[in-house]
PDB file of N, CA and C in Angstrom:
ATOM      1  N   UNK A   1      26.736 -19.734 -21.416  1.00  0.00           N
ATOM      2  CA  UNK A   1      27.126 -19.065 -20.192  1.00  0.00           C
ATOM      3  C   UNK A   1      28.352 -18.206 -20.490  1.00  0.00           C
ATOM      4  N   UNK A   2      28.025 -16.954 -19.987  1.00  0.00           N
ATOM      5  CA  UNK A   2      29.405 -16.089 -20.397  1.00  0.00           C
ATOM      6  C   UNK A   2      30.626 -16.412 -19.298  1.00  0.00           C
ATOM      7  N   UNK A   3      31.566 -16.479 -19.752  1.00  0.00           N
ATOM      8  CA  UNK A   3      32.617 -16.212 -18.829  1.00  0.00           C
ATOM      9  C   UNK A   3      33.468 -14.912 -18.511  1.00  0.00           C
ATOM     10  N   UNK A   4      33.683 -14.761 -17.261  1.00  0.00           N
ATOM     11  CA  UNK A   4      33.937 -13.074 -16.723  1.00  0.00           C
ATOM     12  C   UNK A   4      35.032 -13.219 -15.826  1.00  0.00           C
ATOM     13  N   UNK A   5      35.702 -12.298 -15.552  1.00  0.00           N
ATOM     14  CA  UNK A   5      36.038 -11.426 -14.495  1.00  0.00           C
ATOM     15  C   UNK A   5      35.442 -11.552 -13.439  1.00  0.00           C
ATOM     16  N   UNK A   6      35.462 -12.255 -12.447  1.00  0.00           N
ATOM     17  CA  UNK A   6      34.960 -12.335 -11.039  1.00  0.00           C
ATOM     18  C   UNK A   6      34.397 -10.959 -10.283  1.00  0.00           C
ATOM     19  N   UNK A   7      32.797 -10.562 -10.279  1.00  0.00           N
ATOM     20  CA  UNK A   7      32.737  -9.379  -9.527  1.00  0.00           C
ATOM     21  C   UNK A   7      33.804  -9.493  -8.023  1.00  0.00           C
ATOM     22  N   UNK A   8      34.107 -10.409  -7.456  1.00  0.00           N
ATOM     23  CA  UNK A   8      34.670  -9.919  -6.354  1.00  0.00           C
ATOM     24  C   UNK A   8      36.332  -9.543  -6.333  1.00  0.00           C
ATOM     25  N   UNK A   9      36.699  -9.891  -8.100  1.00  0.00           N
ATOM     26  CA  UNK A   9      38.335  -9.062  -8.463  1.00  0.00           C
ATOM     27  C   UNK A   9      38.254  -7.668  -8.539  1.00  0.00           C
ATOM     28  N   UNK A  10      37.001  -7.367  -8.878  1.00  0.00           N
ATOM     29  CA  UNK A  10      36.441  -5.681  -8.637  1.00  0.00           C
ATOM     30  C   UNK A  10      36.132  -4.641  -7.703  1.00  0.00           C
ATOM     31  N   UNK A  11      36.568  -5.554  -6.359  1.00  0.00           N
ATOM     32  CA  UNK A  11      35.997  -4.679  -5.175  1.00  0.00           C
ATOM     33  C   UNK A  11      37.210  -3.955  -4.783  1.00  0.00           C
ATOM     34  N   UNK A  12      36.694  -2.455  -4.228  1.00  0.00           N
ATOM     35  CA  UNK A  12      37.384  -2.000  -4.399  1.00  0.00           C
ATOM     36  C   UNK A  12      38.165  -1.038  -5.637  1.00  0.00           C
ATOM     37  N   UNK A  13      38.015  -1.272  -6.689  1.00  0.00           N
ATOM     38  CA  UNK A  13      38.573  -0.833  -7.688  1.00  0.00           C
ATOM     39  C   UNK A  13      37.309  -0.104  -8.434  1.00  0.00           C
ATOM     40  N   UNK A  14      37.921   1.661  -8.629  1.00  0.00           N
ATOM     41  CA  UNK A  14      36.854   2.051  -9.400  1.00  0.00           C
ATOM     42  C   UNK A  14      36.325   1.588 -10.709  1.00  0.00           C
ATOM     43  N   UNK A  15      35.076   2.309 -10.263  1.00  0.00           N
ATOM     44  CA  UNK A  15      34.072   1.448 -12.163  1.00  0.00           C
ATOM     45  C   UNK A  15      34.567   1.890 -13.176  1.00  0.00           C
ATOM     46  N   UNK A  16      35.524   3.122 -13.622  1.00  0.00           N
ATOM     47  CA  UNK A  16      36.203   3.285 -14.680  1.00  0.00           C
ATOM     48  C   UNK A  16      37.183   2.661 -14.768  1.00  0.00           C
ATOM     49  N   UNK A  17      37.725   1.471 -14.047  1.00  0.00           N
ATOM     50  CA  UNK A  17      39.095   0.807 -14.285  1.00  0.00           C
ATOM     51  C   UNK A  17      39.104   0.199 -15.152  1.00  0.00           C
ATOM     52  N   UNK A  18      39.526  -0.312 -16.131  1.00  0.00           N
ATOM     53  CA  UNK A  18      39.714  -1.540 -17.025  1.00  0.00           C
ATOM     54  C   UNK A  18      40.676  -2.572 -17.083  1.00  0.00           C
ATOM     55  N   UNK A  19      40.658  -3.790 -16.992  1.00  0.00           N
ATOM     56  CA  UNK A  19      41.498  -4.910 -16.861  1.00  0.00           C
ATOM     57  C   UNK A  19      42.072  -5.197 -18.644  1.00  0.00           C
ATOM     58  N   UNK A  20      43.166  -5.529 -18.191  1.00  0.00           N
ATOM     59  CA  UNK A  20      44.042  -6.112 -19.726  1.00  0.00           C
ATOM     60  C   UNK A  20      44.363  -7.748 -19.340  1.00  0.00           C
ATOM     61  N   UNK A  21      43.421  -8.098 -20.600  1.00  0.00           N
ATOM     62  CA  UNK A  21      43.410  -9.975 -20.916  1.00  0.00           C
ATOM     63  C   UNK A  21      44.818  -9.977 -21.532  1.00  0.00           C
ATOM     64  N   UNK A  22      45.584 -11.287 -20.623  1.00  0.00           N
ATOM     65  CA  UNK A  22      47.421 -11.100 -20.546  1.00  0.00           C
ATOM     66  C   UNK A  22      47.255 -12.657 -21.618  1.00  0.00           C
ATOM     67  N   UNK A  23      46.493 -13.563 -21.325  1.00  0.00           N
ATOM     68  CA  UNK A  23      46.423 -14.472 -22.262  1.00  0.00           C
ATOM     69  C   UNK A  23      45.326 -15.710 -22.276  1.00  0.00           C
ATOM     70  N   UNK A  24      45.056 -16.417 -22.923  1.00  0.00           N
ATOM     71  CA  UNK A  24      44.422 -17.149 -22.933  1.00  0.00           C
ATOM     72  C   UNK A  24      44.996 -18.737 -22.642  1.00  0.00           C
ATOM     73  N   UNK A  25      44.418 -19.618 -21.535  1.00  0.00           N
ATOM     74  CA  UNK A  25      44.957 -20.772 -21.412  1.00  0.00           C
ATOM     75  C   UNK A  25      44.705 -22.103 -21.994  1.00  0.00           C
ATOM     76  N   UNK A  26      43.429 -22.018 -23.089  1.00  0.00           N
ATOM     77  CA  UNK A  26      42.673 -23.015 -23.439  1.00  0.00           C
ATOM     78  C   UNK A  26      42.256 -22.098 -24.834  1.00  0.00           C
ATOM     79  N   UNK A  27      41.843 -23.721 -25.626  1.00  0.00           N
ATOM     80  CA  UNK A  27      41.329 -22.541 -26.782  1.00  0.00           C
ATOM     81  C   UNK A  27      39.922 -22.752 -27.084  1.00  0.00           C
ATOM     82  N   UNK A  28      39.487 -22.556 -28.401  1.00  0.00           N
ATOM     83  CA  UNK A  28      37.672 -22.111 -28.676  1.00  0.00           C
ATOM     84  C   UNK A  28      37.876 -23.691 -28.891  1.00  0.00           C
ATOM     85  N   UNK A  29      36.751 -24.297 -28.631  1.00  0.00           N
ATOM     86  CA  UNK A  29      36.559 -25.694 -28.892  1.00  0.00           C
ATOM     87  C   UNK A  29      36.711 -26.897 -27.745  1.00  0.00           C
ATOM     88  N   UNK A  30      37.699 -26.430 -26.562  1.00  0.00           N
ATOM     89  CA  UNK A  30      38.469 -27.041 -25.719  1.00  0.00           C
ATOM     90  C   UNK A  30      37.220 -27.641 -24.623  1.00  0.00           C
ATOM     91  N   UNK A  31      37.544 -28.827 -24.567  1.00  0.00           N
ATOM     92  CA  UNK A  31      36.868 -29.031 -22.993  1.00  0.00           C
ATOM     93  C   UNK A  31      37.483 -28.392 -21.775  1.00  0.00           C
ATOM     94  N   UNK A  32      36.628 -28.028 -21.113  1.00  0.00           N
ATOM     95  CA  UNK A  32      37.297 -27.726 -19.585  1.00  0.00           C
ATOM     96  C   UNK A  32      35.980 -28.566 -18.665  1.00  0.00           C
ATOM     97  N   UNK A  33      36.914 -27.754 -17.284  1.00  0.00           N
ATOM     98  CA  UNK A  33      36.315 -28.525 -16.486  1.00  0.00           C
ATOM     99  C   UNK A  33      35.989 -27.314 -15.023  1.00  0.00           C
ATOM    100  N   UNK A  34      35.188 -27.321 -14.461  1.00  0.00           N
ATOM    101  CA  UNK A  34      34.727 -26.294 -13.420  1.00  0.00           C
ATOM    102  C   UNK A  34      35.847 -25.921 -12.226  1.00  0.00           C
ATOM    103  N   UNK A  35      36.472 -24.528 -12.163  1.00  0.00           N
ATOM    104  CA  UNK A  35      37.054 -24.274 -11.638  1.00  0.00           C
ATOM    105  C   UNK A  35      38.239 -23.953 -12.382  1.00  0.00           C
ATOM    106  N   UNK A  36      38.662 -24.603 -13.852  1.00  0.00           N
ATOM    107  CA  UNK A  36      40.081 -24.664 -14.452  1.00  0.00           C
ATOM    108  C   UNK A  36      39.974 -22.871 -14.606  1.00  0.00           C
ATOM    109  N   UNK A  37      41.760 -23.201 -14.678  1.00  0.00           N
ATOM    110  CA  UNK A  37      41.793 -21.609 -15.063  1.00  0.00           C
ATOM    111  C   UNK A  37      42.068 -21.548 -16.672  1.00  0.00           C
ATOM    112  N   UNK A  38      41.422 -20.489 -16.964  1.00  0.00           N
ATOM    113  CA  UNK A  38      41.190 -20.323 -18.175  1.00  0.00           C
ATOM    114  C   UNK A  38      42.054 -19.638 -19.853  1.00  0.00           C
ATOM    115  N   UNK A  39      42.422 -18.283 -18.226  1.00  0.00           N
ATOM    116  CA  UNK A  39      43.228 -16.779 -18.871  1.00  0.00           C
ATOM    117  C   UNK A  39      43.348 -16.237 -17.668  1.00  0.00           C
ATOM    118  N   UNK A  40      44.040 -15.445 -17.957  1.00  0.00           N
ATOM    119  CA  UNK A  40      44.670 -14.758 -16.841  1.00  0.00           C
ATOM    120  C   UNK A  40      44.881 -13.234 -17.025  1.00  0.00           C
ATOM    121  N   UNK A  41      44.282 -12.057 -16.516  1.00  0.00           N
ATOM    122  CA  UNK A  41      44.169 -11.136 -16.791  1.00  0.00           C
ATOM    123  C   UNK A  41      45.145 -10.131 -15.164  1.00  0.00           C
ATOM    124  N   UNK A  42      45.346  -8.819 -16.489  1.00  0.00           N
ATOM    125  CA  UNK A  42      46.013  -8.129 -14.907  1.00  0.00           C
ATOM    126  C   UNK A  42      45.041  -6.709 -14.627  1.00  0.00           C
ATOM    127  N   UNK A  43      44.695  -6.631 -13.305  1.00  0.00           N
ATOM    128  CA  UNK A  43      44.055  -5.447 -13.263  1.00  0.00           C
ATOM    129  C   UNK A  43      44.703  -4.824 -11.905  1.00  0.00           C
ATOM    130  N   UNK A  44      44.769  -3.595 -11.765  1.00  0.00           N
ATOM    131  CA  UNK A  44      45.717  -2.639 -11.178  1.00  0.00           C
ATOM    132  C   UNK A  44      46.859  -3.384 -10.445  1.00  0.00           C
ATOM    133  N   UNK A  45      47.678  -4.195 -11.802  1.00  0.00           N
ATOM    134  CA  UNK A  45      48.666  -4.597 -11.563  1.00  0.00           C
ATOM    135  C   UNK A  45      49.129  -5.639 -10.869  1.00  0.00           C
ATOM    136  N   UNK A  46      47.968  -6.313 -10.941  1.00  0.00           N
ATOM    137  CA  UNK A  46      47.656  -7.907 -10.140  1.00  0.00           C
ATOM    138  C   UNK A  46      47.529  -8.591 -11.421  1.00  0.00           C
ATOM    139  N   UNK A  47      47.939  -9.605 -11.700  1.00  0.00           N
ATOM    140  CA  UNK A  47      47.730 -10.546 -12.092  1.00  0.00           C
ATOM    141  C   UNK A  47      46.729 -11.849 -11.835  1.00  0.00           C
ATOM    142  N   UNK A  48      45.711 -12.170 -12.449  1.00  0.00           N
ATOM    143  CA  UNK A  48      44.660 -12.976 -11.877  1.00  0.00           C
ATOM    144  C   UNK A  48      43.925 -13.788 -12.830  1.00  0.00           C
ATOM    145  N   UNK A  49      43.890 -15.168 -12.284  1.00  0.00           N
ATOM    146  CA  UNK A  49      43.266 -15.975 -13.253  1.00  0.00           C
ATOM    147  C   UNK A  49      41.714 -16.047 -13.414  1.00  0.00           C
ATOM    148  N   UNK A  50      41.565 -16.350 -14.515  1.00  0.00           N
ATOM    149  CA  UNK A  50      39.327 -16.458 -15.072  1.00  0.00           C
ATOM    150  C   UNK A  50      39.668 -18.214 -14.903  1.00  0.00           C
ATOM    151  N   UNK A  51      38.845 -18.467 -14.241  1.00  0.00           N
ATOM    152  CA  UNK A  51      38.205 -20.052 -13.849  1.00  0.00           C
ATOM    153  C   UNK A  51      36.982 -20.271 -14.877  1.00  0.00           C
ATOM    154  N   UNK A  52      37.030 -21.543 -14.981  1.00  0.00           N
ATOM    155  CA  UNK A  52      35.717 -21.778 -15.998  1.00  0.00           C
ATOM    156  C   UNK A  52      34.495 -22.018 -14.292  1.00  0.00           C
ATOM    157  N   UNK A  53      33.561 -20.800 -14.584  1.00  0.00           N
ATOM    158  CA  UNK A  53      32.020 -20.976 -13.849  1.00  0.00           C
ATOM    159  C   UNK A  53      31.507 -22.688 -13.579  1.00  0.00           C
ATOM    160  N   UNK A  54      32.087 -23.393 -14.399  1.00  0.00           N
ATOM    161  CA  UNK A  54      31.657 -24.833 -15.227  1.00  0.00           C
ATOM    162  C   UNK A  54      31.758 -25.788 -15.884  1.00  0.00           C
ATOM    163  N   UNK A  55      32.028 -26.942 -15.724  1.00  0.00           N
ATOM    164  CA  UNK A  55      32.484 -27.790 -16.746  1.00  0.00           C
ATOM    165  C   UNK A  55      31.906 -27.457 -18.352  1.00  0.00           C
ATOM    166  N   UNK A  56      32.406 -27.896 -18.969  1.00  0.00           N
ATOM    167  CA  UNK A  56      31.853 -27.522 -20.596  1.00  0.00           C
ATOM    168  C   UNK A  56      32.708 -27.552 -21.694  1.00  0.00           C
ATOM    169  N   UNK A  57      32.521 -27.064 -22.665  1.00  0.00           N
ATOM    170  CA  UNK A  57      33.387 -26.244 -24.229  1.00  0.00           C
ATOM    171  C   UNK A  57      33.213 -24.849 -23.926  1.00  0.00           C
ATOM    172  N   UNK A  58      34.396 -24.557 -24.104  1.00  0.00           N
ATOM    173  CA  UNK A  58      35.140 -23.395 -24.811  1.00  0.00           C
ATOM    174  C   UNK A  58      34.251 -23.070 -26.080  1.00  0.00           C
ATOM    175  N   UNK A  59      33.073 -22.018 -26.122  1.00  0.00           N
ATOM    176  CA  UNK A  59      32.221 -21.970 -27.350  1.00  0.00           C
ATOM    177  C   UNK A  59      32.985 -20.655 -28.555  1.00  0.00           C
ATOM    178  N   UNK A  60      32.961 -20.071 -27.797  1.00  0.00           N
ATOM    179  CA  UNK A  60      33.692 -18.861 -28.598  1.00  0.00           C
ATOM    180  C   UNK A  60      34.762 -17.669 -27.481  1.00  0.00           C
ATOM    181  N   UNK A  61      35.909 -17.275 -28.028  1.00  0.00           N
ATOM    182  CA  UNK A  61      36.519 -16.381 -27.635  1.00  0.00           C
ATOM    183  C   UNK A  61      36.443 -15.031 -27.644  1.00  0.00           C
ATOM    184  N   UNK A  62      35.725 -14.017 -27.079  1.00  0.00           N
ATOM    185  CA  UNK A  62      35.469 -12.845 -27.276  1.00  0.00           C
ATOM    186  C   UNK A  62      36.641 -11.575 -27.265  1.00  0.00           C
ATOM    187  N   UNK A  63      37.562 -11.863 -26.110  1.00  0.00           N
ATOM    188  CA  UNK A  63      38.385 -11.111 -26.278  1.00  0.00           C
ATOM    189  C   UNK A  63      39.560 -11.808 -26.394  1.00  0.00           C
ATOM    190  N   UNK A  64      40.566 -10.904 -27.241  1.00  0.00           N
ATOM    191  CA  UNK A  64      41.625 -11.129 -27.176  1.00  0.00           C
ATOM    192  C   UNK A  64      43.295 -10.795 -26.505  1.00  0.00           C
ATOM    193  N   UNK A  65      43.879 -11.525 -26.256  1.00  0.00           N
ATOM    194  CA  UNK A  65      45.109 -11.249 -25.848  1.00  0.00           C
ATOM    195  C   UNK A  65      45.785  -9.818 -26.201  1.00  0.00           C
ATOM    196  N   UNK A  66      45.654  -9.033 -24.873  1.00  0.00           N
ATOM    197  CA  UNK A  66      46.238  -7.589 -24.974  1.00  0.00           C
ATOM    198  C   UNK A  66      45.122  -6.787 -25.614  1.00  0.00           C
ATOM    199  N   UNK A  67      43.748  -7.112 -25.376  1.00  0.00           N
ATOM    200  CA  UNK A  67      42.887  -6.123 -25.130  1.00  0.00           C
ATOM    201  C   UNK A  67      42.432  -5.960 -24.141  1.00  0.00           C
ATOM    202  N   UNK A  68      41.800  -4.446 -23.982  1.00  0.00           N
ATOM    203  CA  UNK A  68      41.316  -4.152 -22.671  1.00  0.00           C
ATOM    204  C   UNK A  68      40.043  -4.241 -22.127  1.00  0.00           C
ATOM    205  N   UNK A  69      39.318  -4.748 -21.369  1.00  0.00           N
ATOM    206  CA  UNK A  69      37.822  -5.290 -20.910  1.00  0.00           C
ATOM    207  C   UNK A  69      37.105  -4.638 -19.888  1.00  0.00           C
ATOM    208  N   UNK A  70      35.827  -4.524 -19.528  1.00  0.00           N
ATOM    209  CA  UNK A  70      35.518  -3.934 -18.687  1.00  0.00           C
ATOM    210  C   UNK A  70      34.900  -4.540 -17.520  1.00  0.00           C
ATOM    211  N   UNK A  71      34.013  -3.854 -16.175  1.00  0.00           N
ATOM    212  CA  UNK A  71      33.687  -5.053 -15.538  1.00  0.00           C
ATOM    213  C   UNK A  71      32.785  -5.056 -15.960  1.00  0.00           C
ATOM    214  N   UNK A  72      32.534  -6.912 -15.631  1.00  0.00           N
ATOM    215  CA  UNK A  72      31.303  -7.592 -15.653  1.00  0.00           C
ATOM    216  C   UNK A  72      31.064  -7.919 -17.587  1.00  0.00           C
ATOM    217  N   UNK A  73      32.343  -7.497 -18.402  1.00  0.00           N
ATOM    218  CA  UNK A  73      32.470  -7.950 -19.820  1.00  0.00           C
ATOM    219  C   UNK A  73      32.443  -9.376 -19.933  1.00  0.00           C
ATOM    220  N   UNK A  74      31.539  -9.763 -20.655  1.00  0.00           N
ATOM    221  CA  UNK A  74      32.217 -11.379 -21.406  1.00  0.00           C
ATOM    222  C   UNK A  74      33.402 -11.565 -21.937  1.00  0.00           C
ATOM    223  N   UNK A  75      34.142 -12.264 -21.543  1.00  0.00           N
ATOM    224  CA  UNK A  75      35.449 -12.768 -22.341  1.00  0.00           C
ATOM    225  C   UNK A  75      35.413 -13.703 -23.246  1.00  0.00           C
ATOM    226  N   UNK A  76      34.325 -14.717 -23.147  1.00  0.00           N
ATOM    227  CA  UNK A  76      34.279 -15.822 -23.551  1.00  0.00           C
ATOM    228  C   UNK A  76      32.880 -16.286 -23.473  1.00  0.00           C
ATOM    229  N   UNK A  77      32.365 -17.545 -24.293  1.00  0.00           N
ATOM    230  CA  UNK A  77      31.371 -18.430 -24.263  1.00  0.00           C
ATOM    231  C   UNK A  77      31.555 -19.466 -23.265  1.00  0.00           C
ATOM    232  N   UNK A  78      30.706 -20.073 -22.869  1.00  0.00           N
ATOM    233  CA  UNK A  78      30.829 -21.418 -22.558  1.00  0.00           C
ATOM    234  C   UNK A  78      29.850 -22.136 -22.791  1.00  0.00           C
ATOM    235  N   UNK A  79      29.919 -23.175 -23.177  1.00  0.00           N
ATOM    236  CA  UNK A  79      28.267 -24.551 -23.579  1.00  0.00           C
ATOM    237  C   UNK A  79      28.832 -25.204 -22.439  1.00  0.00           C
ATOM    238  N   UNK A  80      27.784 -25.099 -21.616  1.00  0.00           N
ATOM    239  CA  UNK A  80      27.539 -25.793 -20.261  1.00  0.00           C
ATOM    240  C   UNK A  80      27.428 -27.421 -20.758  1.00  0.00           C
ATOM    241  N   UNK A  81      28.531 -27.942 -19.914  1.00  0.00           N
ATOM    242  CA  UNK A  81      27.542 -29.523 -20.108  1.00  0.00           C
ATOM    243  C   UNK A  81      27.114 -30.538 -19.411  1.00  0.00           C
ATOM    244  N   UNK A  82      26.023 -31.006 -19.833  1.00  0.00           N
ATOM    245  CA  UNK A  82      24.665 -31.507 -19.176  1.00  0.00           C
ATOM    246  C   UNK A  82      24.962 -32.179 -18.064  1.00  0.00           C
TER     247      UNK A  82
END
C-alpha cells in the first residue's frame, strides 16, 4: 500500500503545486500503527502530517527529506498487516 499526501491536503491548491517532505518520523522497517503520523510535509506553507492509511511495516522509503513531491506521489511503502 502506498503511502501519500492526503487528496483532501490538495483542495484547493493548484495541480502544478508541489509539496516539500520536511522529514520523516519512523524509519524503513518500523512498525506503525493506523492513523500514526509518519512525516510531515509543508505545502503552501502549511505544515502537515502523512498518517499511516494502516497498521503495518514501514516497507520502503521513497522520498526523501527535502525533496519535492507531487500530488497523489508515493512517499513510501507500506506491508499491510493481516
Amino acid at each position: 500500500m502506498n503511502i501519500a499526501l492526503p487528496v483532501s491536503a490538495w483542495e484547493g491548491i493548484d495541480e502544478t503545486t508541489e509539496a516539500l517532505l520536511d522529514r520523516w518520523l519512523v524509519q524503513e522497517g518500523e512498525a506503525v500503527h493506523q492513523g500514526q503520523a509518519l512525516a510531515s510535509a509543508v505545502l503552501v506553507k502549511s505544515t502537515l502530517d502523512i498518517e499511516s492509511p494502516a497498521a503495518g511495516r514501514v516497507h520502503r522509503i521513497l522520498v526523501e527529506p527535502g525533496e519535492r513531491f507531487q500530488r497523489g506521489q508515493a512517499l513510501a511503502v507500506l506491508e499491510v498487516s493481516p
